[in-house]
ModelCIF file with pLDDT and N, C-alpha, C, O atoms, coordinates in Angstrom:
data_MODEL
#
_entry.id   MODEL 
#
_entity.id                         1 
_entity.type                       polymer 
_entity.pdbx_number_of_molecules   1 
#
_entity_poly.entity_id                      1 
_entity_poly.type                           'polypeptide(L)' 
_entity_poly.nstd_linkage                   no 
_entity_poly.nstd_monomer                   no 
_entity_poly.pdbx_seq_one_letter_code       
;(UNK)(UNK)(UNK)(UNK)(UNK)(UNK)(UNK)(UNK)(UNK)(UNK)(UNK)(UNK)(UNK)(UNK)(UNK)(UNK)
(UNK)(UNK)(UNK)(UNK)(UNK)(UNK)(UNK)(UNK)(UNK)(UNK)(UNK)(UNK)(UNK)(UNK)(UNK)(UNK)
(UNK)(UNK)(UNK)(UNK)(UNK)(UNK)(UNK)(UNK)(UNK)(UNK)(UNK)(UNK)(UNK)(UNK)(UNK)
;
_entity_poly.pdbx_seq_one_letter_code_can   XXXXXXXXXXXXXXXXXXXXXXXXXXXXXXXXXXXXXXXXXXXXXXX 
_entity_poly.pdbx_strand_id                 A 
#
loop_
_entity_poly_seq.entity_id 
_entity_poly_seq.num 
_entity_poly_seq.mon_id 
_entity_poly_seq.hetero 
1 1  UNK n 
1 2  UNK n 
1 3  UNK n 
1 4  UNK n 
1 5  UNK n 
1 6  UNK n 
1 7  UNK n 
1 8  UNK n 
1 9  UNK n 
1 10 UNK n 
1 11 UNK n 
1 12 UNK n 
1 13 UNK n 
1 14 UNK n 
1 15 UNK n 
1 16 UNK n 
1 17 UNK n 
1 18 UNK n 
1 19 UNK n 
1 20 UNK n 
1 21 UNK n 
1 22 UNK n 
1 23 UNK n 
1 24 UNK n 
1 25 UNK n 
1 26 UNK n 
1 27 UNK n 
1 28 UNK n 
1 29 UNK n 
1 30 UNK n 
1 31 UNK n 
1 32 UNK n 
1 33 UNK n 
1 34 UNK n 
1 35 UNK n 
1 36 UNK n 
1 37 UNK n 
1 38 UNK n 
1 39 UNK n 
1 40 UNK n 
1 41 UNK n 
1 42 UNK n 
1 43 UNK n 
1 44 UNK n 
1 45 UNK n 
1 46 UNK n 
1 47 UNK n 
#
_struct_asym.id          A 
_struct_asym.entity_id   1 
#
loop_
_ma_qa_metric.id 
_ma_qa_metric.mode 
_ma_qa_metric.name 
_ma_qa_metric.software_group_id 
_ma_qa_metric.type 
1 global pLDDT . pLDDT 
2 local  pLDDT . pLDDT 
#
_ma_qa_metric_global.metric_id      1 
_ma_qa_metric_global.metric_value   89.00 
_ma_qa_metric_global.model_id       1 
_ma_qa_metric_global.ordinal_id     1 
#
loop_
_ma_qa_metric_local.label_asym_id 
_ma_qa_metric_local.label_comp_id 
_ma_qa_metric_local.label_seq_id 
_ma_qa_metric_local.metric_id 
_ma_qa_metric_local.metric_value 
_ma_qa_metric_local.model_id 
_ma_qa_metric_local.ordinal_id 
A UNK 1  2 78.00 1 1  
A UNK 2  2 85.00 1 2  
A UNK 3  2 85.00 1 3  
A UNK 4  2 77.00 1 4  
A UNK 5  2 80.00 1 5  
A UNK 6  2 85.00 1 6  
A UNK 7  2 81.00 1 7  
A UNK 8  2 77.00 1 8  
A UNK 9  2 82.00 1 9  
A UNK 10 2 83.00 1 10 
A UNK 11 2 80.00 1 11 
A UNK 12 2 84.00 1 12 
A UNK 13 2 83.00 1 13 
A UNK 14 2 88.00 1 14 
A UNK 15 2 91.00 1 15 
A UNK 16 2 91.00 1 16 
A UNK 17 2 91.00 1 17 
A UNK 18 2 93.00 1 18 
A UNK 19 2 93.00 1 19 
A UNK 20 2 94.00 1 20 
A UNK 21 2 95.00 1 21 
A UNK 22 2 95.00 1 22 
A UNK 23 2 94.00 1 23 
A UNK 24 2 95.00 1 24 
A UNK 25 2 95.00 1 25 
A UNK 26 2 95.00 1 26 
A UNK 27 2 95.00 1 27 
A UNK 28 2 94.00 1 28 
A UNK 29 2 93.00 1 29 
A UNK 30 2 92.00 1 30 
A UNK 31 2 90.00 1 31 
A UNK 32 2 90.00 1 32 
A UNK 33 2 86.00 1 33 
A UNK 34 2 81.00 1 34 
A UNK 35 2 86.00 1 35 
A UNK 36 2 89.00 1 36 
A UNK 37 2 89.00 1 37 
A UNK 38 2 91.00 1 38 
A UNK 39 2 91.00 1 39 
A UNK 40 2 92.00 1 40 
A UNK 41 2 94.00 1 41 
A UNK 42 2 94.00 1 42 
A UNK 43 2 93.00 1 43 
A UNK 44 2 94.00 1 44 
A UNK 45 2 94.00 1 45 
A UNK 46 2 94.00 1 46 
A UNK 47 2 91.00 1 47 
#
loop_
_atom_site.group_PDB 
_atom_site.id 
_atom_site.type_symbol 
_atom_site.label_atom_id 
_atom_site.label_alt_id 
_atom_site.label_comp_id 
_atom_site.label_asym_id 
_atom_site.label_entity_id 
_atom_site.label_seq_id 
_atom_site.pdbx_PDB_ins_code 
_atom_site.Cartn_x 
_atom_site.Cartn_y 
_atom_site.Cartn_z 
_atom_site.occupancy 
_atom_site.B_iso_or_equiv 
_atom_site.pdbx_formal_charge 
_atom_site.auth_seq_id 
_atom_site.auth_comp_id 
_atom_site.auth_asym_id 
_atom_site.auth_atom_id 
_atom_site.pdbx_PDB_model_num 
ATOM 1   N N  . UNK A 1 1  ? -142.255 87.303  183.683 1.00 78.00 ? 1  UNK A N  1 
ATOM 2   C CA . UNK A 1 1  ? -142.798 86.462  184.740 1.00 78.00 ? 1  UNK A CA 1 
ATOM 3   C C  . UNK A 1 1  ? -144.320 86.507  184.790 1.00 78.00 ? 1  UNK A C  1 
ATOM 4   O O  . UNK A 1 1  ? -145.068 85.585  185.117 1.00 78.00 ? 1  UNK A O  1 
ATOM 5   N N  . UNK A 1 2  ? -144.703 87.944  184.345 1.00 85.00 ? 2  UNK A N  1 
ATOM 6   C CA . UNK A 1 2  ? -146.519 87.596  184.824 1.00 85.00 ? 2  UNK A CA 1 
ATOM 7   C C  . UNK A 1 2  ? -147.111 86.931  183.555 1.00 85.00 ? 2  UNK A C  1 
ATOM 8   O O  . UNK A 1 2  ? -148.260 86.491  183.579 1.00 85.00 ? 2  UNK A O  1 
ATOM 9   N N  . UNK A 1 3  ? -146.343 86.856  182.459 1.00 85.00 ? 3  UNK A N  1 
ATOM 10  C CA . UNK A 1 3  ? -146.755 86.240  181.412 1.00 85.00 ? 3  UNK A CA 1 
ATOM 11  C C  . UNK A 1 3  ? -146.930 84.444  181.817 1.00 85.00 ? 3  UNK A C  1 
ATOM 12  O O  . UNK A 1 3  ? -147.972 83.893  181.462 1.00 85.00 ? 3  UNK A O  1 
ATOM 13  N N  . UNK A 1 4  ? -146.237 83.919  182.298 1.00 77.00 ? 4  UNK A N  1 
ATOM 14  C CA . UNK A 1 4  ? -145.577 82.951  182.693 1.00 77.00 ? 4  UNK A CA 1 
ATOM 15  C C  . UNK A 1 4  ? -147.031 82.795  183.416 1.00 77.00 ? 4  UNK A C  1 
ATOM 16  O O  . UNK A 1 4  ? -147.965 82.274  182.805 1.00 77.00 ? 4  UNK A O  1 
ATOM 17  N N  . UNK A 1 5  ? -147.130 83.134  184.357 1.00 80.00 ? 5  UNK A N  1 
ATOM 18  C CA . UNK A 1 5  ? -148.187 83.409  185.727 1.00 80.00 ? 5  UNK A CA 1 
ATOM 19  C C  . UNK A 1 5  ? -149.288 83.213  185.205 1.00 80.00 ? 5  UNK A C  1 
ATOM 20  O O  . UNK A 1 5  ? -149.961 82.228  185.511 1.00 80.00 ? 5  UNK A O  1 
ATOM 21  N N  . UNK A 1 6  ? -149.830 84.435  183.997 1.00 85.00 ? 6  UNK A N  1 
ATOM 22  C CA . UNK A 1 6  ? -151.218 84.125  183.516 1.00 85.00 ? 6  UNK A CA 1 
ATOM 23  C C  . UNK A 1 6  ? -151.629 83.100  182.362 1.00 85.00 ? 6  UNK A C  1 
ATOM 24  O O  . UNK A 1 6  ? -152.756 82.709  182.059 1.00 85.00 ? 6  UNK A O  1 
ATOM 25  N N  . UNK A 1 7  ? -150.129 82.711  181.690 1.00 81.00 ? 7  UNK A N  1 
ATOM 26  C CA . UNK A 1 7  ? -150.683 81.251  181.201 1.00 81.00 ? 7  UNK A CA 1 
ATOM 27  C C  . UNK A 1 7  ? -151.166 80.480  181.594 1.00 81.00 ? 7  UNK A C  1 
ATOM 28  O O  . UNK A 1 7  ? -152.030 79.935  180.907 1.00 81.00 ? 7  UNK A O  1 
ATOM 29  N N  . UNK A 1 8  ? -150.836 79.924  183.134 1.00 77.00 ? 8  UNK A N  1 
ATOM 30  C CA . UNK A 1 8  ? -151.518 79.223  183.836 1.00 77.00 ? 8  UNK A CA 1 
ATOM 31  C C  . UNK A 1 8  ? -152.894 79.394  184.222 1.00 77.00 ? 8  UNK A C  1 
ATOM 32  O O  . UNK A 1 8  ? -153.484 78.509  184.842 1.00 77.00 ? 8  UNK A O  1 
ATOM 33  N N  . UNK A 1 9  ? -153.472 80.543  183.875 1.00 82.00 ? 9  UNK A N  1 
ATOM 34  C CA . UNK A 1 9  ? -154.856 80.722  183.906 1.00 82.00 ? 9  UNK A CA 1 
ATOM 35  C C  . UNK A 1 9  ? -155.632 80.484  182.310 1.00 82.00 ? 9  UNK A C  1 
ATOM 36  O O  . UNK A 1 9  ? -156.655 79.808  182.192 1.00 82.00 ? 9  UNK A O  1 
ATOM 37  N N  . UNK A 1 10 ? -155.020 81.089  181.281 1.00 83.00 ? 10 UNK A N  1 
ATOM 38  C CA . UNK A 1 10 ? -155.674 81.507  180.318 1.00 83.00 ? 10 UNK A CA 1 
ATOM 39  C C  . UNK A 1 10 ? -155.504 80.741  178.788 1.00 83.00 ? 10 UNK A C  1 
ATOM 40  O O  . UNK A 1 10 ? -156.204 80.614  177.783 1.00 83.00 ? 10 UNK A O  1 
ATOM 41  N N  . UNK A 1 11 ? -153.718 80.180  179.378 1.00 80.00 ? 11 UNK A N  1 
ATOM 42  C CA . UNK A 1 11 ? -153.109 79.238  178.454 1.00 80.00 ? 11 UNK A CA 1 
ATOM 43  C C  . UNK A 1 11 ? -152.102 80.012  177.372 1.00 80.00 ? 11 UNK A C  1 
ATOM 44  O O  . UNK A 1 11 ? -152.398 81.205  177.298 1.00 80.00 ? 11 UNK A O  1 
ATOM 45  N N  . UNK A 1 12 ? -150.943 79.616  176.481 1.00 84.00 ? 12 UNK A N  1 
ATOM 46  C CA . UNK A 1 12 ? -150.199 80.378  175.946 1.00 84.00 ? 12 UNK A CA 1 
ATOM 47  C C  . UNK A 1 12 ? -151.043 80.688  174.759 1.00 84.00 ? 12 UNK A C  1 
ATOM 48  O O  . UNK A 1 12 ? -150.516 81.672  174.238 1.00 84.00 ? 12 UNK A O  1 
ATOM 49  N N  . UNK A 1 13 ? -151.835 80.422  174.240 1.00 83.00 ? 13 UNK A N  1 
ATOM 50  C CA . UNK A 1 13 ? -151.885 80.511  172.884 1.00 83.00 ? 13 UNK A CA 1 
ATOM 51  C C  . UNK A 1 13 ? -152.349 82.107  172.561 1.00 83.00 ? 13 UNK A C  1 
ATOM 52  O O  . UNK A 1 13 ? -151.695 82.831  171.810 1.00 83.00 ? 13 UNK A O  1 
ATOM 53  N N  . UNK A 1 14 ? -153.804 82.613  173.371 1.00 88.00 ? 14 UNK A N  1 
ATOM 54  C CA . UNK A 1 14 ? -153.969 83.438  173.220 1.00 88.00 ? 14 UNK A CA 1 
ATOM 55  C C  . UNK A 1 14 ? -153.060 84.809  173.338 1.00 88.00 ? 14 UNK A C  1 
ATOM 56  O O  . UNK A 1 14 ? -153.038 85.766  172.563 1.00 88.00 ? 14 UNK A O  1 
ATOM 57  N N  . UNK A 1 15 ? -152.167 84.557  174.803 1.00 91.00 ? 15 UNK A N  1 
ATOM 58  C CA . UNK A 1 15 ? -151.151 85.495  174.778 1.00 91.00 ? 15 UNK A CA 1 
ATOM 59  C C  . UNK A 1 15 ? -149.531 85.367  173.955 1.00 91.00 ? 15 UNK A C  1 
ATOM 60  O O  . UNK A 1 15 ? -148.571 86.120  174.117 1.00 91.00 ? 15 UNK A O  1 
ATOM 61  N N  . UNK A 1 16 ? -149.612 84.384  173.221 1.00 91.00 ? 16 UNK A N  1 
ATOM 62  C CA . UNK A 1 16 ? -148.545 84.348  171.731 1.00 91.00 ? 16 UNK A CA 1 
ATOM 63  C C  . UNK A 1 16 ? -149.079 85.197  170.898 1.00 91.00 ? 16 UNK A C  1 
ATOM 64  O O  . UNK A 1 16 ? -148.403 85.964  170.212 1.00 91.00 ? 16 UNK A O  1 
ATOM 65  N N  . UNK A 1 17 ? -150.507 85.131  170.875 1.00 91.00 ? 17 UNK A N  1 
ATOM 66  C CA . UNK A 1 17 ? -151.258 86.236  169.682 1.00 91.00 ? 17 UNK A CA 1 
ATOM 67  C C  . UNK A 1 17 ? -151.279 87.720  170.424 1.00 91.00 ? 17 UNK A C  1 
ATOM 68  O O  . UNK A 1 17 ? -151.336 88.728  169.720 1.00 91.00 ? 17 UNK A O  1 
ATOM 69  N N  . UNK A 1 18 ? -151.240 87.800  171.602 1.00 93.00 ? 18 UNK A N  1 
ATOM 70  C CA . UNK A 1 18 ? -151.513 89.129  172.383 1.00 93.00 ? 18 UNK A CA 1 
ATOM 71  C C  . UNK A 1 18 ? -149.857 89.756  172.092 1.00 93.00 ? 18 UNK A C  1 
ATOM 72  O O  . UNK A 1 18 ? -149.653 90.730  171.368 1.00 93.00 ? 18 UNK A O  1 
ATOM 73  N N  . UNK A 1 19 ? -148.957 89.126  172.677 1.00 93.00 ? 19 UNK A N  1 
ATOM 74  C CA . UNK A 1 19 ? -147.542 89.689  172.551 1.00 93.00 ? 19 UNK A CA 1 
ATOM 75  C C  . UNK A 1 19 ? -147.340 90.291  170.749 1.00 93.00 ? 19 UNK A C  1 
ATOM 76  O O  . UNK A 1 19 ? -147.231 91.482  170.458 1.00 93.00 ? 19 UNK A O  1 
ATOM 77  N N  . UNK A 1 20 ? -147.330 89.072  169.676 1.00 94.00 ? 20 UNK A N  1 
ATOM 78  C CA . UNK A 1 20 ? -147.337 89.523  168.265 1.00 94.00 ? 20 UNK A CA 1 
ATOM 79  C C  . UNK A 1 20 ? -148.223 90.849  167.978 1.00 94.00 ? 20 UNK A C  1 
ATOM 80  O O  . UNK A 1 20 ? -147.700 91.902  167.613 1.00 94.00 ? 20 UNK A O  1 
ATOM 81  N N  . UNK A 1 21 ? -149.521 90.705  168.164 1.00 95.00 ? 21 UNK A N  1 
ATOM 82  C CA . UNK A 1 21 ? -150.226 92.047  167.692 1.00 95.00 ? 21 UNK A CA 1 
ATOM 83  C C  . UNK A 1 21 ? -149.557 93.787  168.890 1.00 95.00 ? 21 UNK A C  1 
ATOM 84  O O  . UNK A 1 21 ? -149.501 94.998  168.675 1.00 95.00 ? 21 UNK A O  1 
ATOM 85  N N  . UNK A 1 22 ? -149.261 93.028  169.872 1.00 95.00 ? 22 UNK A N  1 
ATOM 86  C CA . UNK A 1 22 ? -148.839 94.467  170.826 1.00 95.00 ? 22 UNK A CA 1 
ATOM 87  C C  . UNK A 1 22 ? -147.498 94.805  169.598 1.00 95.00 ? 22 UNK A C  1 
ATOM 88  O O  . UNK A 1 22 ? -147.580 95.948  169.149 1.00 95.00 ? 22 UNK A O  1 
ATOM 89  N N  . UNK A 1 23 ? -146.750 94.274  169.237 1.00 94.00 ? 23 UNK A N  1 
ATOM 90  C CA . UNK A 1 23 ? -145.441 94.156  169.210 1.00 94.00 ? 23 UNK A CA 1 
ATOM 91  C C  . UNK A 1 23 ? -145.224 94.771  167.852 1.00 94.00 ? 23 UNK A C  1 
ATOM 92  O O  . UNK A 1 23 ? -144.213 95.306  167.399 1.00 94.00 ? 23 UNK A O  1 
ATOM 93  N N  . UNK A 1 24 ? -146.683 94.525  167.182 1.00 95.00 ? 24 UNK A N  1 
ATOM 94  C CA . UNK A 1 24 ? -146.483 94.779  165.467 1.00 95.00 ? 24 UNK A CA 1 
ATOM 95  C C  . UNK A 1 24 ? -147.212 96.624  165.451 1.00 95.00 ? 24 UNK A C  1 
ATOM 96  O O  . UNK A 1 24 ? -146.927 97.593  164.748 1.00 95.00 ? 24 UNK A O  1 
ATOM 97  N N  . UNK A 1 25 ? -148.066 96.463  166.405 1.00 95.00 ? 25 UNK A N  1 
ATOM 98  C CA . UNK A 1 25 ? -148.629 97.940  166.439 1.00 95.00 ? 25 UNK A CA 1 
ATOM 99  C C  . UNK A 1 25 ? -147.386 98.577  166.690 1.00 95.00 ? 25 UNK A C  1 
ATOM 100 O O  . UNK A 1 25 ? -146.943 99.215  165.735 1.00 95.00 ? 25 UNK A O  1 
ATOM 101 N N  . UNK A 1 26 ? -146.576 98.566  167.938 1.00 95.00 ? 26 UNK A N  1 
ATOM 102 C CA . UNK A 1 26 ? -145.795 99.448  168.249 1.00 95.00 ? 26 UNK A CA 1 
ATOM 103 C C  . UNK A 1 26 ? -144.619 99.599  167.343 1.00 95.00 ? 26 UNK A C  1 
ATOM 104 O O  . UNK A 1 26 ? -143.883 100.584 167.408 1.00 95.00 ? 26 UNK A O  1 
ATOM 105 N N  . UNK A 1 27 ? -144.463 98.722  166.585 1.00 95.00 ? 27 UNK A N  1 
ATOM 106 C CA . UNK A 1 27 ? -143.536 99.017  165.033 1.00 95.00 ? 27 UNK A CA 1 
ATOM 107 C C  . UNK A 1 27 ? -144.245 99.872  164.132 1.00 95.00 ? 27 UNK A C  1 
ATOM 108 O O  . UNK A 1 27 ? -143.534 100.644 163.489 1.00 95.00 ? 27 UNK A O  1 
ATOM 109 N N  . UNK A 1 28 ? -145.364 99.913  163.951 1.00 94.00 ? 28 UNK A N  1 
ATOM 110 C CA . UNK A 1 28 ? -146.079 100.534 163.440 1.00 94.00 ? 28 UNK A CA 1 
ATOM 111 C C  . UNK A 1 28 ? -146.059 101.903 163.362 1.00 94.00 ? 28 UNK A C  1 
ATOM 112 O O  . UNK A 1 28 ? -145.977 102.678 162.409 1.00 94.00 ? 28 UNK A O  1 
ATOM 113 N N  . UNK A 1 29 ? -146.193 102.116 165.081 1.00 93.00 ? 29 UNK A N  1 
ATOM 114 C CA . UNK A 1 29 ? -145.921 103.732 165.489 1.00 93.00 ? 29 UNK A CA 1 
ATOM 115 C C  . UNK A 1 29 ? -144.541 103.892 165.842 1.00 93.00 ? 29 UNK A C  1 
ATOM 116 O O  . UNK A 1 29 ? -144.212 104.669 166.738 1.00 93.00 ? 29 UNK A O  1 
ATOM 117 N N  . UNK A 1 30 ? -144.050 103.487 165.460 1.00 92.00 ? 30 UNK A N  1 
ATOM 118 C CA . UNK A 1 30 ? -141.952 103.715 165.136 1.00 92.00 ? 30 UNK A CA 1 
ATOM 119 C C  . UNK A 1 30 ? -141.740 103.978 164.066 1.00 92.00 ? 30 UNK A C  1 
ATOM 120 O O  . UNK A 1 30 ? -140.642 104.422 163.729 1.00 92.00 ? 30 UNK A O  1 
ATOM 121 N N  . UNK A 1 31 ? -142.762 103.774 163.191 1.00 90.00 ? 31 UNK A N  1 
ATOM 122 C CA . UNK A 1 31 ? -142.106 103.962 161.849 1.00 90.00 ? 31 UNK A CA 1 
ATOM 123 C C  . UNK A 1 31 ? -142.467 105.302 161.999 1.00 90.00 ? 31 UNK A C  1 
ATOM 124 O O  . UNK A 1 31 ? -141.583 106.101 161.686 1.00 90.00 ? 31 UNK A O  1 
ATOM 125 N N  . UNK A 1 32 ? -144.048 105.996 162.586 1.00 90.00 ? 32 UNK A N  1 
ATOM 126 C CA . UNK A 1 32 ? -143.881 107.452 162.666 1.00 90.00 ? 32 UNK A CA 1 
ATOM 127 C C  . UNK A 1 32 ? -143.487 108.602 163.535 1.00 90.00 ? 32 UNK A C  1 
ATOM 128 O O  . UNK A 1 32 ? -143.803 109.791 163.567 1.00 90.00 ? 32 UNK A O  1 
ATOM 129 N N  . UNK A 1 33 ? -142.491 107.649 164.400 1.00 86.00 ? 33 UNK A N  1 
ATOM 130 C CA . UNK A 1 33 ? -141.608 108.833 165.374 1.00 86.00 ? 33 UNK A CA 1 
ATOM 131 C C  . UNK A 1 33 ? -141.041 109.478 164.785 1.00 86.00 ? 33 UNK A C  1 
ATOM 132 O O  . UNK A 1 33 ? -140.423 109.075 163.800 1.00 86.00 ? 33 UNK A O  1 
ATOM 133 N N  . UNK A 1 34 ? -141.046 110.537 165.121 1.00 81.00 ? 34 UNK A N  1 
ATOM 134 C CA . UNK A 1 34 ? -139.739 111.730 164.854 1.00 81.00 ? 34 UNK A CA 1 
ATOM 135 C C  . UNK A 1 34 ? -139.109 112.455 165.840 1.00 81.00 ? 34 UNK A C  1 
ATOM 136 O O  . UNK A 1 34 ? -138.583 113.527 165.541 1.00 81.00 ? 34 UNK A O  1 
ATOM 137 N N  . UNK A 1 35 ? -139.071 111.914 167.307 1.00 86.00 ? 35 UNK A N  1 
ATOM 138 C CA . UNK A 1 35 ? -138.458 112.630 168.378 1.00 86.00 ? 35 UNK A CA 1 
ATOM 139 C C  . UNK A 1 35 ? -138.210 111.341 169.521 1.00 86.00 ? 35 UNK A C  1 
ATOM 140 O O  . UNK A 1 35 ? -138.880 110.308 169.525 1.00 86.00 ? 35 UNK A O  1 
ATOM 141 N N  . UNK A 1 36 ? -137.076 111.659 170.494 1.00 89.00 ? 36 UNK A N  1 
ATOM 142 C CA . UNK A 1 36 ? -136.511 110.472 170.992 1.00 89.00 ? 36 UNK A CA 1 
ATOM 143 C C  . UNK A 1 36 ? -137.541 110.123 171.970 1.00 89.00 ? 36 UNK A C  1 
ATOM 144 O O  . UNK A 1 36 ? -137.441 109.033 172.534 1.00 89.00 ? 36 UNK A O  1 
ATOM 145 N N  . UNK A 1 37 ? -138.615 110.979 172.275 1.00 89.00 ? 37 UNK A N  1 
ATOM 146 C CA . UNK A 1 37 ? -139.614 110.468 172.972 1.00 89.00 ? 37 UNK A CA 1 
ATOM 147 C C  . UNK A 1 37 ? -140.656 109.366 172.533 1.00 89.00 ? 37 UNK A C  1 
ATOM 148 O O  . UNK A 1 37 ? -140.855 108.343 173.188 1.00 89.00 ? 37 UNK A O  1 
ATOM 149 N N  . UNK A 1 38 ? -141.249 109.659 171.448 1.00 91.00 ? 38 UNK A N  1 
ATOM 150 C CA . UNK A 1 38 ? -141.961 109.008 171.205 1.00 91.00 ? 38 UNK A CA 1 
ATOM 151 C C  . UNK A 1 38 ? -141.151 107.871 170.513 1.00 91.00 ? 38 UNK A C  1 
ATOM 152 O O  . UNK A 1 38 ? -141.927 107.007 170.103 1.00 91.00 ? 38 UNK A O  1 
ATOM 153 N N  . UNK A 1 39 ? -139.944 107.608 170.268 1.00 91.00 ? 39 UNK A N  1 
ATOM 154 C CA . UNK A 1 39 ? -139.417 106.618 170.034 1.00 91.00 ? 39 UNK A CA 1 
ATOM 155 C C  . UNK A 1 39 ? -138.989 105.474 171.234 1.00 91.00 ? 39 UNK A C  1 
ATOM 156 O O  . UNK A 1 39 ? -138.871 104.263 171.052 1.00 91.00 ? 39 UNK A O  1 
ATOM 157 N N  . UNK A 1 40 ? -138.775 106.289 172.633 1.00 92.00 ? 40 UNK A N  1 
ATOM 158 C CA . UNK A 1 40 ? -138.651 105.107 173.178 1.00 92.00 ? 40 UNK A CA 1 
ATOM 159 C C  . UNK A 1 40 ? -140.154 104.854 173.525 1.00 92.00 ? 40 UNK A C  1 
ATOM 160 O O  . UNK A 1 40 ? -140.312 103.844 174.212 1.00 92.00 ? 40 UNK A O  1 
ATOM 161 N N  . UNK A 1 41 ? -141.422 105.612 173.174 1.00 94.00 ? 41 UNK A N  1 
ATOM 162 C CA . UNK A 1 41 ? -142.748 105.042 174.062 1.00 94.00 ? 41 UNK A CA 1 
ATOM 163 C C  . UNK A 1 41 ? -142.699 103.567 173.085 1.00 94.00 ? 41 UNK A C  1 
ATOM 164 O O  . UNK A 1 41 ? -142.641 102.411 173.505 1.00 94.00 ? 41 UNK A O  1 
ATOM 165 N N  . UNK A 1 42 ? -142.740 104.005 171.770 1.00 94.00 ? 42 UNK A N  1 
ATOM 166 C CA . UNK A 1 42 ? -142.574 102.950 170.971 1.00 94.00 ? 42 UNK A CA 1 
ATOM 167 C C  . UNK A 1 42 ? -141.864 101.344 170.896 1.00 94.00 ? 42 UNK A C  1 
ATOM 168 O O  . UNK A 1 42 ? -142.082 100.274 170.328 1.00 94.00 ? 42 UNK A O  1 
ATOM 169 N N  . UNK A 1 43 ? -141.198 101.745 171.547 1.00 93.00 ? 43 UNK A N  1 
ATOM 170 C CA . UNK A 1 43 ? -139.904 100.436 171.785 1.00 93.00 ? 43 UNK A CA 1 
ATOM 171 C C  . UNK A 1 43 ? -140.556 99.995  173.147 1.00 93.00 ? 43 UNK A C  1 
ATOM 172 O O  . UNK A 1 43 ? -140.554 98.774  173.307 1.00 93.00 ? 43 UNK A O  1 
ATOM 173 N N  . UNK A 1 44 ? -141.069 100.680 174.084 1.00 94.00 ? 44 UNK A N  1 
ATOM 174 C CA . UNK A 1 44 ? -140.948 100.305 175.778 1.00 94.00 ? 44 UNK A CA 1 
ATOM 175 C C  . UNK A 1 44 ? -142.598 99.093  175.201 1.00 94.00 ? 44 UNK A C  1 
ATOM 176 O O  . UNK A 1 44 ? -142.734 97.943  175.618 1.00 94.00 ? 44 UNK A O  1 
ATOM 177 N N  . UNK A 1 45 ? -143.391 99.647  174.419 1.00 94.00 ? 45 UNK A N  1 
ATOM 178 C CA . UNK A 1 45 ? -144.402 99.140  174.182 1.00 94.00 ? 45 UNK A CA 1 
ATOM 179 C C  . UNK A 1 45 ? -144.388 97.591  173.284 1.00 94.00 ? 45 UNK A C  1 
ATOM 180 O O  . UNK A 1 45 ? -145.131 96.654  173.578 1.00 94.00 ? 45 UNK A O  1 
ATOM 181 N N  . UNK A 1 46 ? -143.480 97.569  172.257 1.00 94.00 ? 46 UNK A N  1 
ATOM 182 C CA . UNK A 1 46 ? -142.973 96.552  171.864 1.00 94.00 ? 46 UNK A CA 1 
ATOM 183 C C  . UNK A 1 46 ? -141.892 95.699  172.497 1.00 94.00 ? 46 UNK A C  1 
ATOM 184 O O  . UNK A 1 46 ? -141.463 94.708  171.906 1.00 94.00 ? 46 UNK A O  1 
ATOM 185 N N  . UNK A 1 47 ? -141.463 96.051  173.641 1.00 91.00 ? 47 UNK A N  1 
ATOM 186 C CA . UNK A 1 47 ? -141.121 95.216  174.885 1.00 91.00 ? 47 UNK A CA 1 
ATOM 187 C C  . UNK A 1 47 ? -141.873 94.536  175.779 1.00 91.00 ? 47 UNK A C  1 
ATOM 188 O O  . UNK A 1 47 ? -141.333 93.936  176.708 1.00 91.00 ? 47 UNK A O  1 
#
């Protein structure tokens, strides 16, 4: 919803590129979890 919200200020395009780069980092640092913690910080972040 606040995504929704601040398009209307800022427009989708930039936050299509904001969601992809959040989304690709936090795969990033999944690939180097090794404990169920830092695996869900990983996932909650690519959510």
């Amino acid at each position: 919803l606040p995504s929704g919200l601040l398009a209307e200020r800022v427009g989708e395009r930039r936050l299509l590129g904001f969601g992809l780069a959040s989304a690709g980092l936090a795969y990033l640092c999944l690939a180097m979890a090794e404990r169920f913690g830092p695996v869900m910080l990983c996932v909650a972040i690519a959510g």
